[in-house]
Protein backbone atom coordinates (compact mmCIF):
# COMPACT_ATOMS: atom_id res chain seq x y z
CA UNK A 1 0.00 0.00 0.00
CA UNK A 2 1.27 3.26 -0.74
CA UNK A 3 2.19 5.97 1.80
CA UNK A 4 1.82 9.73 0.99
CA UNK A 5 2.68 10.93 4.21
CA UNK A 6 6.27 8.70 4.03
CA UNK A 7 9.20 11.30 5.06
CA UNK A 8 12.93 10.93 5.23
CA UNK A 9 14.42 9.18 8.12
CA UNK A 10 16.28 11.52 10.35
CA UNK A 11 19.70 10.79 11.97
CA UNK A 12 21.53 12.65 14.60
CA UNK A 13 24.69 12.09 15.71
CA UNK A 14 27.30 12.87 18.57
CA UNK A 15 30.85 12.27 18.32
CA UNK A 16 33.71 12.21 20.58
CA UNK A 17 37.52 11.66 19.19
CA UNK A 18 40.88 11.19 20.14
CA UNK A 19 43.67 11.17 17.86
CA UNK A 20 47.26 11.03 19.21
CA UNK A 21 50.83 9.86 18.82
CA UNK A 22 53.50 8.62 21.07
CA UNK A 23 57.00 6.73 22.01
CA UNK A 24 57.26 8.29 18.72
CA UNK A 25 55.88 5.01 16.78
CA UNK A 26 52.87 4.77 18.17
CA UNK A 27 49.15 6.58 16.56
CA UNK A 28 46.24 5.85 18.53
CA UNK A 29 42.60 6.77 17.13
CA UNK A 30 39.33 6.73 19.30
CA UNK A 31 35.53 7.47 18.48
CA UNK A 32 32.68 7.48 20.51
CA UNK A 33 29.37 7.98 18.65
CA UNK A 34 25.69 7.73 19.97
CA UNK A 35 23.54 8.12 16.61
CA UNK A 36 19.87 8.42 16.84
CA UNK A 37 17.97 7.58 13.90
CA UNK A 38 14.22 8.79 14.25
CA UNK A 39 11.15 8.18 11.81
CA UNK A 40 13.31 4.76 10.57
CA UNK A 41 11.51 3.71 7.21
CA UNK A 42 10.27 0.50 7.92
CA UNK A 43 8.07 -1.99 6.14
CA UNK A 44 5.20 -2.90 8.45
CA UNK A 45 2.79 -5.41 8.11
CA UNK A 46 -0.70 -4.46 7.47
CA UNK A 47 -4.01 -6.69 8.07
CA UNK A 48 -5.16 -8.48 6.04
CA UNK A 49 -8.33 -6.81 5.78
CA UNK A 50 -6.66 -4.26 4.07
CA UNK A 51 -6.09 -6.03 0.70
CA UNK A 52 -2.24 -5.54 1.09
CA UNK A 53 0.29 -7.30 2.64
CA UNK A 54 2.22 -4.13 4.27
CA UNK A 55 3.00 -0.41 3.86
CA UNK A 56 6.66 1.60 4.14
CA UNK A 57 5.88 3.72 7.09
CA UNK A 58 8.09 6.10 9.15
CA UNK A 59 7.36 3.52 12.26
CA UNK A 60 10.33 3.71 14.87
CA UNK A 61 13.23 4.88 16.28
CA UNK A 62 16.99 3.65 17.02
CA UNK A 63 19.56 4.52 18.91
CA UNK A 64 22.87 3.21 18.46
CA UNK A 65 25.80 3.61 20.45
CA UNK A 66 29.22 2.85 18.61
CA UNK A 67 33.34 2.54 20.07
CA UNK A 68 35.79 2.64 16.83
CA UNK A 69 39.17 2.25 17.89
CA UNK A 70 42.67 2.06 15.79
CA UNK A 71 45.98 1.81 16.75
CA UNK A 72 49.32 1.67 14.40
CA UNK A 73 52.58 0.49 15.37
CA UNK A 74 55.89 1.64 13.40
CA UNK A 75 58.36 -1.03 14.65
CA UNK A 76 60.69 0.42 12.40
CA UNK A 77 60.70 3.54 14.02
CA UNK A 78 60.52 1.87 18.11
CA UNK A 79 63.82 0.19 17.10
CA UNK A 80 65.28 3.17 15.20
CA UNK A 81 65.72 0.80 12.52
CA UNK A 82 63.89 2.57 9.51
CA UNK A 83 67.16 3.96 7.64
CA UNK A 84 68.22 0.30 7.13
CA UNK A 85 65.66 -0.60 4.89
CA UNK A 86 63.68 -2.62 7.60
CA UNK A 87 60.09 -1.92 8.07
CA UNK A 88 56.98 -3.39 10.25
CA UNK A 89 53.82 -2.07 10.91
CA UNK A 90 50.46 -3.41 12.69
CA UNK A 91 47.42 -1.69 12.08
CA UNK A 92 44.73 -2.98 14.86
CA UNK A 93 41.16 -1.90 14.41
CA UNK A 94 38.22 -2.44 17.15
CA UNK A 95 34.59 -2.20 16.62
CA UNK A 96 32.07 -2.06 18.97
CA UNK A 97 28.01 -1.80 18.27
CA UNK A 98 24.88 -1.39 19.70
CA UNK A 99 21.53 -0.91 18.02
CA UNK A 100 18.21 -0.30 20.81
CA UNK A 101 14.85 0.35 19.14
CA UNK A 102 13.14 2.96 21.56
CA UNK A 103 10.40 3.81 19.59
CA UNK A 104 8.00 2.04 17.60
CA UNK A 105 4.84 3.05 16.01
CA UNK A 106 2.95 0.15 15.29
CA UNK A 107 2.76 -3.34 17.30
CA UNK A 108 6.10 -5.59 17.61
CA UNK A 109 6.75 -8.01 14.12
CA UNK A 110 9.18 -9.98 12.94
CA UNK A 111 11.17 -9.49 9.99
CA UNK A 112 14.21 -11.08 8.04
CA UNK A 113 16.52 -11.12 5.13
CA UNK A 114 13.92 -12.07 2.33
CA UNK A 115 14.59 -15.52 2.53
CA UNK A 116 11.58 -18.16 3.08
CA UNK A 117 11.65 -19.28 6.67
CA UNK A 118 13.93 -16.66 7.68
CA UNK A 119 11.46 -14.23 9.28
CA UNK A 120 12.71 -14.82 12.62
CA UNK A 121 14.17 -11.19 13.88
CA UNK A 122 12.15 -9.37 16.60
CA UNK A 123 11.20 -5.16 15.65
CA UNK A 124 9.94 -4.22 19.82
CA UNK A 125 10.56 -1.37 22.03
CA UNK A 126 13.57 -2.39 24.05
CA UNK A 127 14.90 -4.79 22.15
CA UNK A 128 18.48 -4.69 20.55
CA UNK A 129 18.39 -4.41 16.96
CA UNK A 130 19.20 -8.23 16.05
CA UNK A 131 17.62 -9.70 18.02
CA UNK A 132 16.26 -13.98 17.08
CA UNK A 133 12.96 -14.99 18.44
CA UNK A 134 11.71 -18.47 18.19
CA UNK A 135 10.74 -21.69 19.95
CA UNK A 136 12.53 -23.15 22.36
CA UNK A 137 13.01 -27.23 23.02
CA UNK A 138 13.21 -28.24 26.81
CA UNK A 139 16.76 -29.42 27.64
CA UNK A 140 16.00 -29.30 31.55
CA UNK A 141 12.87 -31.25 33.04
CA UNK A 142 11.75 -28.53 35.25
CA UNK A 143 11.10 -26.17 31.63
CA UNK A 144 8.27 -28.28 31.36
CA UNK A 145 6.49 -27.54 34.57
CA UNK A 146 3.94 -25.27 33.28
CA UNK A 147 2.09 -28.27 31.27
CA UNK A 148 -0.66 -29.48 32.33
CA UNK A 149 -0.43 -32.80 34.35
CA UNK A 150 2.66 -31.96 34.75
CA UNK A 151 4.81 -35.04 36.40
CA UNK A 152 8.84 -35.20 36.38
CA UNK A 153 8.72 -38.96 36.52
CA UNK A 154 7.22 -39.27 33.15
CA UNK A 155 10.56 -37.58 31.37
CA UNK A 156 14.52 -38.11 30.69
CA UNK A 157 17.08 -36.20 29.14
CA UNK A 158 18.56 -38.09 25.56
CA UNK A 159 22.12 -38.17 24.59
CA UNK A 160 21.65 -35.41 22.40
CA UNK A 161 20.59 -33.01 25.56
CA UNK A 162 16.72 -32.60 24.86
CA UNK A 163 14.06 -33.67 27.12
CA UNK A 164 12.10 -36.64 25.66
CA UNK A 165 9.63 -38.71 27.50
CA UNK A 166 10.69 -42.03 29.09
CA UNK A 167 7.96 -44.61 27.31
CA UNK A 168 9.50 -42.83 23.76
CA UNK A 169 13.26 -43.25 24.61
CA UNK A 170 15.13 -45.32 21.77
CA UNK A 171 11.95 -45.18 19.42
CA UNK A 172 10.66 -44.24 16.42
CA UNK A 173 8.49 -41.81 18.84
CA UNK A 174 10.97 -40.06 20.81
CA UNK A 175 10.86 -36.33 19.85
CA UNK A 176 11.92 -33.53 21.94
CA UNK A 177 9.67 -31.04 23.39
CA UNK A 178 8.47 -27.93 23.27
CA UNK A 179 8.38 -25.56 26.21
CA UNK A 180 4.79 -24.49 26.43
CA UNK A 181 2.73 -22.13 28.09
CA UNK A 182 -0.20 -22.86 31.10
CA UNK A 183 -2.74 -22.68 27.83
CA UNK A 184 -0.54 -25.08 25.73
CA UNK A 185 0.96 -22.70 23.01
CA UNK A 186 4.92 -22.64 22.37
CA UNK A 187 6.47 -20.32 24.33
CA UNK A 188 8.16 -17.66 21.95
CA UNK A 189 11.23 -15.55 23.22
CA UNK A 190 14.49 -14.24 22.33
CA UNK A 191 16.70 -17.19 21.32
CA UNK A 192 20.15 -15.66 19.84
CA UNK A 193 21.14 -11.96 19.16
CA UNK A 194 23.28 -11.28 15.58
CA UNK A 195 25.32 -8.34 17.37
CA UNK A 196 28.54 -9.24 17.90
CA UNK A 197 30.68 -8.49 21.35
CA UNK A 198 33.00 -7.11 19.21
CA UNK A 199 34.95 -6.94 16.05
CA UNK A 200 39.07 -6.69 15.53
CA UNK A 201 41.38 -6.44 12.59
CA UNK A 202 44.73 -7.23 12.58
CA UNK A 203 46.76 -5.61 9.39
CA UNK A 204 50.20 -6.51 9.76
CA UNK A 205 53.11 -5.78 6.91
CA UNK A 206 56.90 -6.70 7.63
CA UNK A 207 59.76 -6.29 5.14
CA UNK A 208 63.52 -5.82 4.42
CA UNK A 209 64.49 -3.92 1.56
CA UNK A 210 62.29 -6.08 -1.43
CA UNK A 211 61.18 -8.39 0.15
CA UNK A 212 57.78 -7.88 2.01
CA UNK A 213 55.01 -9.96 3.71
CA UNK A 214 51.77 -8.83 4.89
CA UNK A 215 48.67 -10.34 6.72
CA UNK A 216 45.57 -9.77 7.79
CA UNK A 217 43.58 -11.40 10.28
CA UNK A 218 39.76 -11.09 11.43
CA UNK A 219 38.79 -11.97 14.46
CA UNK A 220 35.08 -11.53 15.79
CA UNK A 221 34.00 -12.52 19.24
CA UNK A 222 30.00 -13.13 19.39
CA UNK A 223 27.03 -12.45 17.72
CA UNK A 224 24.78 -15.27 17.21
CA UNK A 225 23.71 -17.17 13.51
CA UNK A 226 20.69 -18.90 12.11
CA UNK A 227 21.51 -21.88 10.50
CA UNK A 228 18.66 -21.90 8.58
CA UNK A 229 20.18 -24.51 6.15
CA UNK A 230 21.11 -27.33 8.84
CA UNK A 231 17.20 -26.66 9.49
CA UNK A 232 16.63 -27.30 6.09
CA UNK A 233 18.24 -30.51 6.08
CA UNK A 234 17.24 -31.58 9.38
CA UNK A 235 13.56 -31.44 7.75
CA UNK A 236 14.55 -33.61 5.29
CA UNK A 237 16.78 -35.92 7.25
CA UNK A 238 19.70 -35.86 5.16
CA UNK A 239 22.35 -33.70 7.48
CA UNK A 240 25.09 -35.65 8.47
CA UNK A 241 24.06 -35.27 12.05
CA UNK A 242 21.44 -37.40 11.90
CA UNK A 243 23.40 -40.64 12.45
CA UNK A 244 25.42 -38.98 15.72
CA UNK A 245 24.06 -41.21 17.87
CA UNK A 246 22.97 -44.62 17.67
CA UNK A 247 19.88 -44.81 19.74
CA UNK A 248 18.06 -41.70 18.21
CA UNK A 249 16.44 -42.08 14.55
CA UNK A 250 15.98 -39.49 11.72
CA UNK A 251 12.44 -38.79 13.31
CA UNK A 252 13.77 -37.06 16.19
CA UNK A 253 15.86 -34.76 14.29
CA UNK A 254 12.68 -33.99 11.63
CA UNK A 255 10.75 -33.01 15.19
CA UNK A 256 13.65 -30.29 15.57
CA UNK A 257 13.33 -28.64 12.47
CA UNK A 258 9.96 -27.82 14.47
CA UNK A 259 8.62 -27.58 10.64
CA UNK A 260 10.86 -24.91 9.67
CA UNK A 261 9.83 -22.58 12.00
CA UNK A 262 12.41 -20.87 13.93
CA UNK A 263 14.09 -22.58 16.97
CA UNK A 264 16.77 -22.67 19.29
CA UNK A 265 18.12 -25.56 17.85
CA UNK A 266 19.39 -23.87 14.97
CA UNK A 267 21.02 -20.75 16.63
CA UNK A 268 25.11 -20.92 16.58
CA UNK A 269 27.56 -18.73 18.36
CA UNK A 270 29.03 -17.09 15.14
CA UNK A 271 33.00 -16.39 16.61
CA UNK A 272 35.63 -16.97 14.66
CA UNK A 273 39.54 -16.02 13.87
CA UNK A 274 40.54 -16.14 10.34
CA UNK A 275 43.39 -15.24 8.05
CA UNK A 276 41.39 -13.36 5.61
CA UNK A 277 44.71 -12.59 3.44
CA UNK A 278 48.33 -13.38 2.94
CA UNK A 279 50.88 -11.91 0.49
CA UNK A 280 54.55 -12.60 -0.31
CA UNK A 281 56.32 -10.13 -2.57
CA UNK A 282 59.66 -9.72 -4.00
CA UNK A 283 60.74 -6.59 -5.88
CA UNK A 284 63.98 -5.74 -7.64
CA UNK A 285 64.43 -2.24 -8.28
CA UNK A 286 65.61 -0.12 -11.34
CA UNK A 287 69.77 -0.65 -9.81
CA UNK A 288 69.38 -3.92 -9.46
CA UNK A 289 67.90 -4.52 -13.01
CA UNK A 290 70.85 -2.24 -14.76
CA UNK A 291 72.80 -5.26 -16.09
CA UNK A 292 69.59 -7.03 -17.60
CA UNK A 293 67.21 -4.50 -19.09
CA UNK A 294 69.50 -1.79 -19.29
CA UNK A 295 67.73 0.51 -17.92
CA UNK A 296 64.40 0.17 -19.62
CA UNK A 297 62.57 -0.92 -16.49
CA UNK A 298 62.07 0.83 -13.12
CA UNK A 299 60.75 -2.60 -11.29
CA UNK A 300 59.50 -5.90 -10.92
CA UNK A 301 57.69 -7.54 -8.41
CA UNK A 302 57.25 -10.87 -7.94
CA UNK A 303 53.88 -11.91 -5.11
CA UNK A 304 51.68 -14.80 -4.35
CA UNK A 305 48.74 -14.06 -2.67
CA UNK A 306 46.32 -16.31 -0.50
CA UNK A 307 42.91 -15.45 0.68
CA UNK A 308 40.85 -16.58 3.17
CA UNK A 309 43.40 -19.27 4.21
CA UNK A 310 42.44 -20.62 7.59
CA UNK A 311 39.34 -20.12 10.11
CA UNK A 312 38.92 -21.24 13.80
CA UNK A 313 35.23 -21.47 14.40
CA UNK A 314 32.86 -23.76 16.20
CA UNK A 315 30.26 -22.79 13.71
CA UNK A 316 29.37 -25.92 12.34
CA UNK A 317 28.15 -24.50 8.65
CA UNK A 318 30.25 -23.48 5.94
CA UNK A 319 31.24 -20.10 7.51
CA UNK A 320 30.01 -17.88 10.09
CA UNK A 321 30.65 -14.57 8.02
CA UNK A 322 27.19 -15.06 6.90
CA UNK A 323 27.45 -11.24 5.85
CA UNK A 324 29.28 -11.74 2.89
CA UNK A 325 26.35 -12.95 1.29
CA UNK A 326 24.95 -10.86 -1.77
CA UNK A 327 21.60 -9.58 -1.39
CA UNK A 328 19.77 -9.52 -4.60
CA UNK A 329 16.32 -9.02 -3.16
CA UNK A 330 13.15 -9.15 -5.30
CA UNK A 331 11.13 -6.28 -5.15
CA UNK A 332 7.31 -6.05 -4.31
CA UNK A 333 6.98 -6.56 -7.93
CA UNK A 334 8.82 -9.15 -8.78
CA UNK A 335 9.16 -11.85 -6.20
CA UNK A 336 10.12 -15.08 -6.73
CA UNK A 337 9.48 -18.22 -5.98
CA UNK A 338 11.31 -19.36 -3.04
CA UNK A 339 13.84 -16.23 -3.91
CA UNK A 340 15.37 -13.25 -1.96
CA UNK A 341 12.35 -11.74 -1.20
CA UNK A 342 9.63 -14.10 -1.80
CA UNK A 343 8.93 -14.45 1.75
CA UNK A 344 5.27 -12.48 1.76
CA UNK A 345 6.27 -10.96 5.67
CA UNK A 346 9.79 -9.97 4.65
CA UNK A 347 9.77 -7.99 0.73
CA UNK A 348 12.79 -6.88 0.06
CA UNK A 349 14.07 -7.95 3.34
CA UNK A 350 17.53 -7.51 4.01
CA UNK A 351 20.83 -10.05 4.40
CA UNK A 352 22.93 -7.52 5.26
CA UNK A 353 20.80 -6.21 8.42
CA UNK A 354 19.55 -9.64 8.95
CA UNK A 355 22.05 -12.57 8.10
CA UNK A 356 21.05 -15.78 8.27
CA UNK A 357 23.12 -18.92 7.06
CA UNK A 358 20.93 -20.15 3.93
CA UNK A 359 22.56 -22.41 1.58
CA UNK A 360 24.76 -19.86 0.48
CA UNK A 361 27.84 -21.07 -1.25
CA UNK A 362 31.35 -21.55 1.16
CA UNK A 363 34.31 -18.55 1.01
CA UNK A 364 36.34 -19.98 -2.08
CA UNK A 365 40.36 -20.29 -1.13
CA UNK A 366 42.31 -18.76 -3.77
CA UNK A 367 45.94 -18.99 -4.55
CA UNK A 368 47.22 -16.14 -7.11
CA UNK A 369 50.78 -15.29 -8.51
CA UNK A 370 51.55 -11.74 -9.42
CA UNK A 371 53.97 -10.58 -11.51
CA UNK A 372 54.21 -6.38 -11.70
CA UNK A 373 56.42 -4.89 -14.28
CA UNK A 374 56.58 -1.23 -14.11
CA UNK A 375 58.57 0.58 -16.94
């Protein structure tokens, strides 16, 4: 449905800096920002009496409260080494978010990145911007208490940590269960939050005279992620994790893709370290190349380059940098089937606001030689 009375979003922000230098090798860099975004242009589901499944409205307002940090290290210059054709320097950068929505002009919703199935991201006053919502399956007995007829005897915990009950255990019927409500309905709360503890980059080049070797590494501590393709698989009982254990068949696992609505099941802690990039260079300069070209050539540089080398993760998908997948949303108008986008209570919904892990393809390794001729 259209909107006449849609404005532009207003931001305001605040920003405090520091910016200094010292032991002569060291630059330091601070922010502090608080950023408050009001009349945020939001896509909010209408009723269905309506005729239309939503309307862009200026419905809410967040306020985000940011820490940027940055520090470089000349170890050329600490050692008083950087006439001798040594040089090393580390550039560390921290990140630090946090997104509140403190205003919101139409009832809580969930939303998501477009995806089918991946509505699952909770828009409410006082919640962080991020934040997962789903069911949640009992891995304690005492979760269960508010069920009706209620009775501790009657239930055991599996091997695979869920609460099952004891006539079901090593059966075609054991299933884990829900925790419910007094009135019997799945209980629905926050199950994972995407917002990372923080972020840190590691740039780090070392050389003497031409030879040189940088690296970067990225580490991120946090910040939770939907595997929304495990889920996928669990439905159909083909994941790999389906045989773990011996005593529990493929049913119990289909019970846990909870018929691919969202879960705790399927929420990961989304840390990892990587080597994002690795270079090797060698250059010979114009002196050096006197006796071969004559002259004619100012340098050459040898390199091989590797990217995205090595990850530590517990994440047990592809990759946890679920960010890095494209977006390519379908608009209103052209949804497709199963697509970005075709997910009627997320249009155009967002990956990059709202990752989830969705069959997207793994970070390729690449191995490249360079060779740089510069006349």
């Amino acid at each position: 449905m259209g909107n006449i009375d849609l404005q532009p979003a207003l931001s305001t922000e605040t920003e405090l800096g520091l910016d200094m230098t010292f032991a002569r090798a060291f630059d330091l860099t601070f922010s502090y920002i608080q950023d408050v975004t009001e009349d945020q242009i939001t896509f909010v589901p209408l009723s269905g009496g309506t005729g239309f499944v939503g309307q862009w409205q200026n419905a809410g307002t967040i306020e985000s409260t940011i820490y940027e940090a940055g520090l470089n290290i000349n170890f050329a210059k600490w050692f008083r080494a950087a006439d001798s054709g040594f040089r090393w320097n580390l550039r560390t950068n921290f990140q630090k978010y946090e997104q509140t929505v403190t205003q919101l002009r139409t009832a809580p919703y969930t939303t998501g990145s477009g995806l089918q199935g991946s509505s699952l991201f909770r828009v409410e006053i006082g919640q962080t911007f991020g934040v997962l919502y789903g069911n949640v399956f009992a891995t304690e007995i005492t979760q269960l208490n508010q069920q009706p007829d209620f009775n501790a005897n009657d239930f055991t915990v599996n091997e695979a940590g869920y609460v099952v009950t004891k006539t079901a255990l090593g059966t075609l019927e054991e299933a884990p269960l829900l925790i419910r409500t007094a009135t019997g309905s799945p209980v629905m709360t926050a199950i994972g939050d995407i917002t990372p503890d923080f972020r840190i980059g590691f740039n780090n080049t070392i050389g003497f005279k031409g030879i040189e070797l940088y690296t970067l590494f990225d580490w991120k501590k946090g910040g939770d992620v939907y595997n929304l393709t495990k889920q996928w698989l669990y439905q159909s009982g083909r994941h790999a994790e389906v045989s773990t254990y011996n005593n529990i068949t493929a049913p119990f696992y289909e019970t846990l893709a909870n018929d691919l609505q969202p879960n705790s099941h399927f929420v990961e802690d989304g840390s990892f370290f990587m080597l994002r990039e690795a270079a090797l260079s060698f250059t010979l300069q114009q002196a050096q190349l006197e006796n071969l070209t004559g002259g004619t050539l100012q340098s050459i540089q040898l390199s091989i380059i590797g990217r995205n080398l090595w990850t530590w993760t517990n994440y047990t998908g592809f990759h946890p940098d679920v960010t890095i997948q494209g977006t390519d949303e379908n608009t209103l108008s052209n949804r497709q089937t199963f697509g970005r986008g075709s997910d009627i209570n997320t249009p155009n919904g967002d990956n990059t606001l709202f990752a989830v892990d969705a069959f997207a393809y793994p970070m390729r390794r690449t191995i490249t030689l360079g060779l740089k001729v510069t006349f």
